[in-house]
C-alpha atoms as a PDB file:
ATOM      1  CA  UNK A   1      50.175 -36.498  47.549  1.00  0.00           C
ATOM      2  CA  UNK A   2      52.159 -33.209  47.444  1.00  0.00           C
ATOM      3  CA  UNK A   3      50.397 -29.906  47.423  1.00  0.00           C
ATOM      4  CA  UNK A   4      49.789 -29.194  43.463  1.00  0.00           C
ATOM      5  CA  UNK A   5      47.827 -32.653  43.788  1.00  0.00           C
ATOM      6  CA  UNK A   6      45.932 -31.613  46.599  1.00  0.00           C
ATOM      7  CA  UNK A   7      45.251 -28.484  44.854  1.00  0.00           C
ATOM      8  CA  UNK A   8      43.999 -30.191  42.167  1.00  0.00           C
ATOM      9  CA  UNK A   9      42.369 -32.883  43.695  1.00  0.00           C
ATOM     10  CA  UNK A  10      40.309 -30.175  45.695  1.00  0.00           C
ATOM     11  CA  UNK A  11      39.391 -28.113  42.498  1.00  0.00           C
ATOM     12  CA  UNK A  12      37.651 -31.229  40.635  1.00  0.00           C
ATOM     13  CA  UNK A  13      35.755 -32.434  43.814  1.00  0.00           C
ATOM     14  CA  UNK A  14      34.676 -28.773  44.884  1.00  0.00           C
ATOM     15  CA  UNK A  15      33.934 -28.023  41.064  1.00  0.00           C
ATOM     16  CA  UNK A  16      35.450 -24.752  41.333  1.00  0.00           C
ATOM     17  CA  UNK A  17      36.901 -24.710  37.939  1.00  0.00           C
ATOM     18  CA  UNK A  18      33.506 -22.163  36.596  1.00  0.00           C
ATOM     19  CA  UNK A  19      34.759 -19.945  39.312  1.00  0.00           C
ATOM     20  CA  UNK A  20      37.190 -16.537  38.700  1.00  0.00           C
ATOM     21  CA  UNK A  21      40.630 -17.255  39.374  1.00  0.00           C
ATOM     22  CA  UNK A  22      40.702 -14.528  42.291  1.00  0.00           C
ATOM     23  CA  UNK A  23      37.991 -16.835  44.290  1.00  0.00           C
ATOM     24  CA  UNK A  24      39.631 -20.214  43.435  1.00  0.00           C
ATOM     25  CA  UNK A  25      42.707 -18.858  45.052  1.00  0.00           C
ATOM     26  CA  UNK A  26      40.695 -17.871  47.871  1.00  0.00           C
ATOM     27  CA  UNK A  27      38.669 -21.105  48.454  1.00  0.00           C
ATOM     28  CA  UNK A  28      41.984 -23.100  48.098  1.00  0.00           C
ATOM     29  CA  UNK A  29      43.823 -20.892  50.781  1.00  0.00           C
ATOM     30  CA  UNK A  30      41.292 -21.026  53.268  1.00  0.00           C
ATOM     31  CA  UNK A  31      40.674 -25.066  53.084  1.00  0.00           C
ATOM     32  CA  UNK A  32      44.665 -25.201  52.682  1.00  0.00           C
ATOM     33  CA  UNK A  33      45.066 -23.283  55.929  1.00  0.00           C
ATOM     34  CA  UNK A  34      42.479 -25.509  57.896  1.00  0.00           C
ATOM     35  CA  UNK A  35      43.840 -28.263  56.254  1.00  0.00           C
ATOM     36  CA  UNK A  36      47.301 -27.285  57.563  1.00  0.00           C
ATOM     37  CA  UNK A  37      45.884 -27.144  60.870  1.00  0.00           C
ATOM     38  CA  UNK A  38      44.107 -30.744  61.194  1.00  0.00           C
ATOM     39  CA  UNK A  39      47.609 -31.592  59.708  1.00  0.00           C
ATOM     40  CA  UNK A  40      49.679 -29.490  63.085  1.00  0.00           C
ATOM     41  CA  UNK A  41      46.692 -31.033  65.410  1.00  0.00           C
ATOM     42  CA  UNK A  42      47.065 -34.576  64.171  1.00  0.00           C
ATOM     43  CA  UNK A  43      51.184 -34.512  64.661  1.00  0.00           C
ATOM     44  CA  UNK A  44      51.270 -32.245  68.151  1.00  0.00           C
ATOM     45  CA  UNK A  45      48.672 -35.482  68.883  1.00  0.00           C
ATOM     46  CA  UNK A  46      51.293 -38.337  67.892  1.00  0.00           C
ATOM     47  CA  UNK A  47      54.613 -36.487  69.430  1.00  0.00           C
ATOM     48  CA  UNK A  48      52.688 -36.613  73.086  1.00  0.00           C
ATOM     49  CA  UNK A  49      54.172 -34.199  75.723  1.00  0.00           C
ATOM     50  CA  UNK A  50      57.748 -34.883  75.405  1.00  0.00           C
ATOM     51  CA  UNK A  51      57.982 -34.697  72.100  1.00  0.00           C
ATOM     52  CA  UNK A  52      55.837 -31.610  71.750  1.00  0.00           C
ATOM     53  CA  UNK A  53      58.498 -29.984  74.192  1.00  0.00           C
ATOM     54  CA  UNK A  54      61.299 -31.602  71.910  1.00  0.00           C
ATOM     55  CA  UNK A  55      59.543 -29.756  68.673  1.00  0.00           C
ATOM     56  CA  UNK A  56      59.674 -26.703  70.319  1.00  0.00           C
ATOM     57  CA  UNK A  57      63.034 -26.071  71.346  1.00  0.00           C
ATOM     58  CA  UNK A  58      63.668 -27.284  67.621  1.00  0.00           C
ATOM     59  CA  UNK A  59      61.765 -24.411  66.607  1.00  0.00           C
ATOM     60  CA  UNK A  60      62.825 -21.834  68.655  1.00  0.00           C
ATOM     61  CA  UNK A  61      67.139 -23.042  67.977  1.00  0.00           C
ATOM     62  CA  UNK A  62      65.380 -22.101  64.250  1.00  0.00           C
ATOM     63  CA  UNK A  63      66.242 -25.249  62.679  1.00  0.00           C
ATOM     64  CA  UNK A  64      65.909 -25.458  59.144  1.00  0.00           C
ATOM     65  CA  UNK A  65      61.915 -27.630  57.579  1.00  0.00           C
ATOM     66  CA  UNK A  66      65.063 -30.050  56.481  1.00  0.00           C
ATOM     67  CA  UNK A  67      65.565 -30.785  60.381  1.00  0.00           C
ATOM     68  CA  UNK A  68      61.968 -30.430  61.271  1.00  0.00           C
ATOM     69  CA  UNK A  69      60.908 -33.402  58.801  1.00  0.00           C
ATOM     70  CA  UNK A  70      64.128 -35.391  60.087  1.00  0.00           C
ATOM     71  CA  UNK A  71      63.168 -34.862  63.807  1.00  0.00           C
ATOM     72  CA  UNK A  72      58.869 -36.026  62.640  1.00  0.00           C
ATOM     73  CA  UNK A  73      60.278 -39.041  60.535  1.00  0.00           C
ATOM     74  CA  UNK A  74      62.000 -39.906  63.738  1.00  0.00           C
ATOM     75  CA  UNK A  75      59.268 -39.432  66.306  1.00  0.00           C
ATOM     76  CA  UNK A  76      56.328 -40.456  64.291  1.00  0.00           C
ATOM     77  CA  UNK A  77      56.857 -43.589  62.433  1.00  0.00           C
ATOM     78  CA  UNK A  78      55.374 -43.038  58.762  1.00  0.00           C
ATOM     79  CA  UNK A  79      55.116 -39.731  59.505  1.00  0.00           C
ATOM     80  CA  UNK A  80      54.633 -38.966  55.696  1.00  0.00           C
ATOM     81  CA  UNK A  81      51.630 -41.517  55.587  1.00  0.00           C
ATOM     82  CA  UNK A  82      49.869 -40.181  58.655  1.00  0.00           C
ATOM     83  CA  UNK A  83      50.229 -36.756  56.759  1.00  0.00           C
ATOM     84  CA  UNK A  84      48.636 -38.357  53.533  1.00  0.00           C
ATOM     85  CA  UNK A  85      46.015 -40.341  55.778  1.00  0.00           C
ATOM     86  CA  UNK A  86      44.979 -36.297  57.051  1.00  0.00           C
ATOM     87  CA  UNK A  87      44.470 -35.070  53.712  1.00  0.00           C
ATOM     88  CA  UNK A  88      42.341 -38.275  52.544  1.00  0.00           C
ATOM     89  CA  UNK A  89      40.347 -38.053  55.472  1.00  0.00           C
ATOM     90  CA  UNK A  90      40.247 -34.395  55.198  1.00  0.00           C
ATOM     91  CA  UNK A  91      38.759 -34.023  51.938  1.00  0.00           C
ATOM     92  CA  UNK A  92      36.608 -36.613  52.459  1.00  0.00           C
ATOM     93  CA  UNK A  93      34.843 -34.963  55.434  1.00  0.00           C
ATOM     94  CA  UNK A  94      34.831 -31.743  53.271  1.00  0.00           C
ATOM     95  CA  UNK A  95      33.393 -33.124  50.143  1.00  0.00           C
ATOM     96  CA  UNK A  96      30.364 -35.672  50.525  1.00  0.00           C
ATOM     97  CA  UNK A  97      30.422 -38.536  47.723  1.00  0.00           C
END
């Protein structure tokens, strides 16, 4: 699911589509920046302490999101799906059926 989905997916469920523009944009950047969050939580979770340390020195040598990605593919296997699997549970917390 890549963000314009999310986006979207968000808008329909939340039924903010009668609201202005201005507050759309608002609602969507504060759930994207808690959603961004869970999604930090859930990885600094799965890399454990040595890889947390690892992570850091890769961010600090400012590597490039290219190398970031590389180094979480590496360390957490499916890293993409355990990404996805925080946004589906994510919304689904948010948003009662």
């Amino acid at each position: 699911m890549n963000e314009e989905q999310v986006k979207e997916n968000l808008m329909n469920k939340l039924s903010l589509t009668g609201l202005s523009e201005e507050k759309q944009a608002m609602i969507i950047g504060d759930i994207a920046e808690a959603l961004l969050k869970a999604i930090f939580l859930e990885t600094m979770n799965k890399l454990g302490e040595d890889g947390r340390a690892e992570y850091e020195k890769l961010i600090e040598s400012g590597a490039f999101p290219e190398e970031i990605e590389k180094f979480l593919d590496l360390k957490i296997g499916g890293y993409p799906v355990m990404v996805e699997k925080v946004i589906v549970d994510f919304i689904e917390d948010i948003i009662p059926n």
